[in-house]
Protein backbone atom coordinates (compact mmCIF):
# COMPACT_ATOMS: atom_id res chain seq x y z
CA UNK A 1 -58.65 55.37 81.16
CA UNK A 2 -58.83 58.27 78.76
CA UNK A 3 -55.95 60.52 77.87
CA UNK A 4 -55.74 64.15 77.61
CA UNK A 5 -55.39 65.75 74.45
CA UNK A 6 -51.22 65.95 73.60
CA UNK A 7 -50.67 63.30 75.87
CA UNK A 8 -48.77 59.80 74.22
CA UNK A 9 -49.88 56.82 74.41
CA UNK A 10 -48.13 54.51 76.21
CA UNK A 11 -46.14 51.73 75.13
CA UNK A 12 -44.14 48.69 76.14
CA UNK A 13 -40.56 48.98 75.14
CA UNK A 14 -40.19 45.97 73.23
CA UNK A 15 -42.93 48.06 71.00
CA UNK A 16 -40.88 51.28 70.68
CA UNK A 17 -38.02 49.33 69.41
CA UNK A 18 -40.30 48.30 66.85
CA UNK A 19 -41.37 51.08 65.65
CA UNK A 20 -38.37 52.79 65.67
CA UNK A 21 -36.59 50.12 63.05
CA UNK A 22 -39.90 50.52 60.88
CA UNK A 23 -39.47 54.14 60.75
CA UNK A 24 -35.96 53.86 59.66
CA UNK A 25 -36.42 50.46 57.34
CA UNK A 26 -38.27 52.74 54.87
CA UNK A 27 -36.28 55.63 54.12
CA UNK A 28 -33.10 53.54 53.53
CA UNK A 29 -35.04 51.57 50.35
CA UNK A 30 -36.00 54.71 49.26
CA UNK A 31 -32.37 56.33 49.26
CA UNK A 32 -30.91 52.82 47.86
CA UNK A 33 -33.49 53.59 44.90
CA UNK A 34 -32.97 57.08 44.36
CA UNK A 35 -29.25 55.97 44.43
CA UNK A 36 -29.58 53.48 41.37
CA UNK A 37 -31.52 55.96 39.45
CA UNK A 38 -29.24 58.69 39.77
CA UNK A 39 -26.05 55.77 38.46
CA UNK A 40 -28.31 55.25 35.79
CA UNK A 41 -28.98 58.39 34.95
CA UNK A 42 -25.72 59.82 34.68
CA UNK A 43 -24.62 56.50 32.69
CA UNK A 44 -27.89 57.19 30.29
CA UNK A 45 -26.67 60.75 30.01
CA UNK A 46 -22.77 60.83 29.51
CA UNK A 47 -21.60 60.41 26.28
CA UNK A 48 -19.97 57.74 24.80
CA UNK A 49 -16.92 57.26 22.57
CA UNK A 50 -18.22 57.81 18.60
CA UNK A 51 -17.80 54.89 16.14
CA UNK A 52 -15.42 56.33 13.65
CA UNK A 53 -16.27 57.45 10.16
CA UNK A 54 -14.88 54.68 7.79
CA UNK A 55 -14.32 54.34 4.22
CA UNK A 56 -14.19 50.71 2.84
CA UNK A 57 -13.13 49.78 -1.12
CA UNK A 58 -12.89 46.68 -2.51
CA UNK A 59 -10.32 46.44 -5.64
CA UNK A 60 -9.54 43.68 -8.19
CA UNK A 61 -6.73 43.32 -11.07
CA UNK A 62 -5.48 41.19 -13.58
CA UNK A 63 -1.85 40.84 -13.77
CA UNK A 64 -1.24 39.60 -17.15
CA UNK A 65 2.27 37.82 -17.81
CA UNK A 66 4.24 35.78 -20.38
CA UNK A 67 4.56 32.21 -19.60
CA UNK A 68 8.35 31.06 -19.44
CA UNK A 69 7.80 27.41 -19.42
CA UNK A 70 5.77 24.81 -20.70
CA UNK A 71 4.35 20.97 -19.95
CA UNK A 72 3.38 18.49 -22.74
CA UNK A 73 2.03 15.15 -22.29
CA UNK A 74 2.81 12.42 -25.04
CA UNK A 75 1.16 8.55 -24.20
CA UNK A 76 2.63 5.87 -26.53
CA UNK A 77 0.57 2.45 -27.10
CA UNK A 78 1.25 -1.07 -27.84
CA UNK A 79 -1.79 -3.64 -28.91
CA UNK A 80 -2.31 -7.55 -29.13
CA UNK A 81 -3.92 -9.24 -31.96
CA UNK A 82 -7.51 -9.52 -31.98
CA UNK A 83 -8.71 -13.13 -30.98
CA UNK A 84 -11.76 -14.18 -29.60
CA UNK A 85 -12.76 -13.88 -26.28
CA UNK A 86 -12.98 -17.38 -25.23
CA UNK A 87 -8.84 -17.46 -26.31
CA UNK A 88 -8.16 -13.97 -24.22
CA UNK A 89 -6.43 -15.45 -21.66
CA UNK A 90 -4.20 -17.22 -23.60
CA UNK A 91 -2.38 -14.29 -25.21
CA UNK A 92 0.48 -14.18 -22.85
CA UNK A 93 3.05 -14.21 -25.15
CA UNK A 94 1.45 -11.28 -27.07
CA UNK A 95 0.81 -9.60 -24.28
CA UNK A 96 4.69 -10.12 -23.41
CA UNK A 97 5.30 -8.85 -26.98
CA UNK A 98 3.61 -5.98 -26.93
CA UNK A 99 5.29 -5.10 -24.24
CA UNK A 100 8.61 -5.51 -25.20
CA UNK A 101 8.14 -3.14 -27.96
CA UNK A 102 6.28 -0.79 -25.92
CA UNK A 103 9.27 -0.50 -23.43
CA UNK A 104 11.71 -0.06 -26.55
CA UNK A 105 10.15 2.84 -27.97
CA UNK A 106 9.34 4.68 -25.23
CA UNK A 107 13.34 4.19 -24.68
CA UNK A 108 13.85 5.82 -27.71
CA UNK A 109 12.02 8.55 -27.37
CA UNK A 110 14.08 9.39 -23.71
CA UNK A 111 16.67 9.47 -25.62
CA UNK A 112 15.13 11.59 -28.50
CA UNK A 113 14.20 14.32 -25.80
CA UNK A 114 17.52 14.52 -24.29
CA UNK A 115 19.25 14.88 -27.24
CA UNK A 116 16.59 17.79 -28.32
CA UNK A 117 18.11 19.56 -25.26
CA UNK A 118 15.51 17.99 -22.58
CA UNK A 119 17.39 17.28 -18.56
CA UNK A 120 16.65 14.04 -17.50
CA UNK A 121 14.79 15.23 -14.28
CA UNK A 122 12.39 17.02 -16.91
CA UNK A 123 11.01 13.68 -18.24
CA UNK A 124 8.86 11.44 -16.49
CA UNK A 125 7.87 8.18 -18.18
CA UNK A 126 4.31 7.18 -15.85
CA UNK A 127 3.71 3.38 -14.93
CA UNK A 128 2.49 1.40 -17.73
CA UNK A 129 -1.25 0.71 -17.89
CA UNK A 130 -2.72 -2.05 -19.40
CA UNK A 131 -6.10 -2.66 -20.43
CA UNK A 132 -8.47 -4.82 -22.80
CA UNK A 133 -10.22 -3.31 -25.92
CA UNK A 134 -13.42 -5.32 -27.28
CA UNK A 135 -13.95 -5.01 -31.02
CA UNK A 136 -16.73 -3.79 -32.41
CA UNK A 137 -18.61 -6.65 -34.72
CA UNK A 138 -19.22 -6.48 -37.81
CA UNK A 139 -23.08 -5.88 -38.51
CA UNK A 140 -25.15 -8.60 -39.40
CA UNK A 141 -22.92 -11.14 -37.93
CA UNK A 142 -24.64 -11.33 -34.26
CA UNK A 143 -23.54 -15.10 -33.88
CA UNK A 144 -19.93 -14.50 -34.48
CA UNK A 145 -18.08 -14.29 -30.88
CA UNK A 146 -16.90 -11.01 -30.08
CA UNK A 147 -13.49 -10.41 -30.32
CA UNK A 148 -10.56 -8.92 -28.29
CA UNK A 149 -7.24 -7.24 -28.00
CA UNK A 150 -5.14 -5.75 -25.10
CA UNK A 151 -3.55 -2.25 -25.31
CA UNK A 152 -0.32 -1.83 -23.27
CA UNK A 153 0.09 2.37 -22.81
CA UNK A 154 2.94 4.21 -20.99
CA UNK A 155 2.55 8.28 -20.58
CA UNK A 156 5.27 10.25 -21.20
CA UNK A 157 5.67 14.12 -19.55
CA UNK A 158 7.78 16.48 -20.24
CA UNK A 159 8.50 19.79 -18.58
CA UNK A 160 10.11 22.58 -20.69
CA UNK A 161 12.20 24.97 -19.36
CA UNK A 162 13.66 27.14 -22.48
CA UNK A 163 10.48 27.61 -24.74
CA UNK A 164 12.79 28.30 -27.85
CA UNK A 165 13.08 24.54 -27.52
CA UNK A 166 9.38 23.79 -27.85
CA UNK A 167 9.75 23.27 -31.99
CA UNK A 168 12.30 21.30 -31.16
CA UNK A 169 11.10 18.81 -29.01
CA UNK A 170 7.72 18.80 -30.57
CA UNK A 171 9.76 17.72 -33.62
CA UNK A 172 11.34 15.25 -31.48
CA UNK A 173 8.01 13.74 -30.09
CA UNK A 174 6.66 13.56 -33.93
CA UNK A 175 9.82 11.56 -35.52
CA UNK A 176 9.81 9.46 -32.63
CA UNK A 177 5.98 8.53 -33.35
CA UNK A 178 3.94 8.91 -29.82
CA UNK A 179 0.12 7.57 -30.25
CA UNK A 180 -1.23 10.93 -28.96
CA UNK A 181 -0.12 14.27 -28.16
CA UNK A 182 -2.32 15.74 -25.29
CA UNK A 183 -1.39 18.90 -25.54
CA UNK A 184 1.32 21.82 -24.57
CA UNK A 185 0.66 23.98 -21.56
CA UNK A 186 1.72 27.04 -20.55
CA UNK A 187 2.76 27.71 -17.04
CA UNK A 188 5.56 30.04 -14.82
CA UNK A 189 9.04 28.97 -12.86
CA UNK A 190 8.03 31.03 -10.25
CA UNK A 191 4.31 30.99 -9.60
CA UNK A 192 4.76 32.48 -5.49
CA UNK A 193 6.41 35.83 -7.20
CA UNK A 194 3.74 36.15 -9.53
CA UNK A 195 0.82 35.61 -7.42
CA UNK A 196 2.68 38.52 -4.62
CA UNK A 197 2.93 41.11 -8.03
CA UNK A 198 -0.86 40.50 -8.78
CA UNK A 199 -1.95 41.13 -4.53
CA UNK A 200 0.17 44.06 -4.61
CA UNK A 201 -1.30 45.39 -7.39
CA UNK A 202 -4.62 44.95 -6.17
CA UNK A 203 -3.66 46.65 -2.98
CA UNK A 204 -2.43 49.86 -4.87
CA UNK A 205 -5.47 49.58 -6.77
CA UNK A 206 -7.61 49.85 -3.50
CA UNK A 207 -5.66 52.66 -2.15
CA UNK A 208 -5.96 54.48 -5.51
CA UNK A 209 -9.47 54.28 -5.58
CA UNK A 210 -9.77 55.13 -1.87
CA UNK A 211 -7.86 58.48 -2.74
CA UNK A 212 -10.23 59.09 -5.53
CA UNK A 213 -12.85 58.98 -3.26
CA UNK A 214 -11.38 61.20 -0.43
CA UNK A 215 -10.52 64.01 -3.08
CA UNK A 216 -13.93 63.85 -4.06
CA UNK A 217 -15.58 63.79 -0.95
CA UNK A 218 -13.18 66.28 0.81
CA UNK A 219 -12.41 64.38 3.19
CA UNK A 220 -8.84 62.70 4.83
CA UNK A 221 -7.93 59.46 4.82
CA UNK A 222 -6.52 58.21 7.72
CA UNK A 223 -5.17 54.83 8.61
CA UNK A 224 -5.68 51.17 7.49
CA UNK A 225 -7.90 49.24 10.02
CA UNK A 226 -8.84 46.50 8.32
CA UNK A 227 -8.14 44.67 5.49
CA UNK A 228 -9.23 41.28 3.59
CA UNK A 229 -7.94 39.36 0.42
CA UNK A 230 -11.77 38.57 -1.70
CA UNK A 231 -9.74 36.61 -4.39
CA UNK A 232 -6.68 34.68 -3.91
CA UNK A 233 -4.52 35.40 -7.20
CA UNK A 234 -4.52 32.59 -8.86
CA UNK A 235 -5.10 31.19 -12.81
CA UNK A 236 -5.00 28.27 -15.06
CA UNK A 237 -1.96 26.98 -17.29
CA UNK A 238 -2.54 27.94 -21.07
CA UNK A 239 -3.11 25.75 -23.59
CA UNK A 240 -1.02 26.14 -26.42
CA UNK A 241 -1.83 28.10 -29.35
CA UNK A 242 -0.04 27.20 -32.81
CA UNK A 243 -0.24 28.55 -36.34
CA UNK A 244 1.46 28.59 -39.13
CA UNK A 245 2.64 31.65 -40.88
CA UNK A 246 3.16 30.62 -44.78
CA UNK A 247 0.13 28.48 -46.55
CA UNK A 248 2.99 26.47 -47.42
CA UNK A 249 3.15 22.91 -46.07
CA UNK A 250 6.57 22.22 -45.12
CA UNK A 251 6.67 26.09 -43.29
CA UNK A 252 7.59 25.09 -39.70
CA UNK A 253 4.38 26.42 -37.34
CA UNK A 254 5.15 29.38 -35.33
CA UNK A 255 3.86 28.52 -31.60
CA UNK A 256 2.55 31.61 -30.05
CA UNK A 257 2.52 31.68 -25.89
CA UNK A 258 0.30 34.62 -25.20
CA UNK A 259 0.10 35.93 -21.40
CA UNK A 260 -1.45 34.32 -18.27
CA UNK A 261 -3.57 36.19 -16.44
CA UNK A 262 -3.22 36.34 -12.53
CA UNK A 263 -6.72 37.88 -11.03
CA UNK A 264 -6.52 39.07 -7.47
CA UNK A 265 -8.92 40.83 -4.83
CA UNK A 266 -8.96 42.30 -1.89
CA UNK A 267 -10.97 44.44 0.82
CA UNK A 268 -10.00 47.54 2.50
CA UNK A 269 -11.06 50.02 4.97
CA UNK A 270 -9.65 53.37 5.91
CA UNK A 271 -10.90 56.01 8.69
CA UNK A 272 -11.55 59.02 7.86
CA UNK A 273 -10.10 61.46 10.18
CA UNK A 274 -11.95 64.36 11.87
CA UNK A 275 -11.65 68.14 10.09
CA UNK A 276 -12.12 70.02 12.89
C-alpha cells in the first residue's frame, strides 16, 4: 500500500528499539572524543614549572705542605763463594755462613738505629730472601763451567718521626755499612687532615669563582644543589733531596725536605635566583 505524504512508516518494535540505541550510540563517541581533546588541550596549554637558571664551576687547588716525617729503606747482603755449578748444592755450610753473618749485622745495625734515637716499633727488619747469582765468564773461556754463588739479603725500614734526626740516622745506616740505600721519602703523620685542608680549599675556591661570576653577570646566587669531588686530594711521598753547602768534603750535607703538594677538585652548581 502507498502512504501519504507526512505519514511514518511503520515499524515492528523490536526495530524501533534499534534504532533508537543507534541514534544514541553515536553522539556518546563523539562527546567521549571531544572530552579527551579538551584534557589534552588544557594539559598542552597550561604551563609548566620552569627549570631553574643554574650556574655550575668546577675549581681545583694545590695545597702545598712541609713533610714532617720520613721513610728510608736500607737492604744488607751476605754472599757464598763462587763454585761451580755442578758443586751448588753442596754449599750448605756456606750458605749457613753467610747467614750467620747476615743475621749479626743486621743486629747491629737495630741497635745502631735505636741508639741514633729510632723507637723500636719504627724499624722493621723484612724476611730474609735468598737467591742464586750466576757469574759472568770470563771471555774466551766458553768450555769452562759456569760458576755460582748465593746472596742471602734482609731489608731493613725505617720510619722517621723527628726529621732533625735524619743526619743522624743516615750516619747511623753508613757506619753500620748497609749494601744499598734505596732512598729517603718524604711523607705526613696525618695524611686524613691534610687531604680535608686541600677539599676545603677547593670548595672556597669554587665558591670564589662562582661569586666572580655573579658580580659580573649581575646576577644572585642562590643555593647549592649539587655538588661533586673531580679529584680526590691526594699526592706522592717525596724523594729526598740532599746537598751539601761547603765544597768541602768532610762538610756534613744539608738535607732539604721541600713541600708536598696535595691537588684536589671538585664540581659545583648554584641557582641563580629570580630578580624580579
Amino acid at each position: 500500500m502507498g502512504r501519504s505524504p507526512g505519514q511514518r512508516p511503520d515499524f515492528s518494535p523490536r526495530q524501533e528499539v534499534r534504532m533508537t540505541r543507534k541514534e544514541f550510540r553515536l553522539p556518546l563517541v563523539a562527546t567521549a572524543l571531544l572530552g579527551t581533546l579538551l584534557v589534552a588541550t588544557q594539559a598542552q596549554a597550561k604551563p609548566g614549572p620552569q627549570a631553574p637558571h643554574e650556574l655550575h664551576v668546577q675549581a681545583q687547588s694545590t695545597l702545598n705542605v712541609a713533610p714532617d716525617m720520613a721513610r728510608l729503606n736500607a737492604r744488607l747482603w751476605e754472599r757464598t763463594p763462587a763454585v761451580a755449578q755442578s758443586e751448588a748444592g753442596n754449599d750448605a755450610q756456606a750458605l749457613g755462613d753467610a747467614r750467620e753473618r747476615l743475621e749479626s749485622r743486621t743486629g747491629d745495625l737495630i741497635d745502631a738505629l735505636e741508639d741514633a734515637g729510632v723507637e723500636s716499633r719504627d724499624i722493621q727488619a723484612g724476611s730474609l730472601n735468598v737467591r742464586p747469582e750466576i757469574m759472568i765468564q770470563p771471555q774466551g773461556d766458553d768450555d769452562a763451567e759456569p760458576r755460582v754463588r748465593t746472596q742471602v739479603e734482609r731489608p731493613v725500614s725505617v720510619t722517621i718521626r723527628d726529621l732533625e734526626h735524619l743526619p743522624r740516622i743516615l750516619d747511623a745506616l753508613t757506619a753500620a755499612g748497609v749494601d744499598a740505600l734505596d732512598g729517603v721519602e718524604y711523607d705526613l703523620a696525618d695524611r686524613d687532615a691534610a687531604s680535608d685542608k686541600a677539599l676545603t680549599q677547593a670548595l672556597e675556591r669554587a665558591r670564589q669563582k662562582a661569586q666572580l661570576m655573579a658580580d659580573t653577570l649581575e646576577v644572585k646566587l642562590g643555593r647549592v644543589v649539587r655538588v661533586e669531588e673531580t679529584q680526590a686530594p691526594d699526592y706522592t711521598p717525596r724523594p729526598m733531596m740532599m746537598r751539601a753547602e761547603s765544597a768541602d768534603a768532610k762538610a756534613a750535607p744539608q738535607y732539604r725536605a721541600g713541600e708536598i703538594g696535595i691537588d684536589a677538585g671538585v664540581s659545583v652548581t648554584w641557582t641563580i635566583e629570580d630578580g624580579s
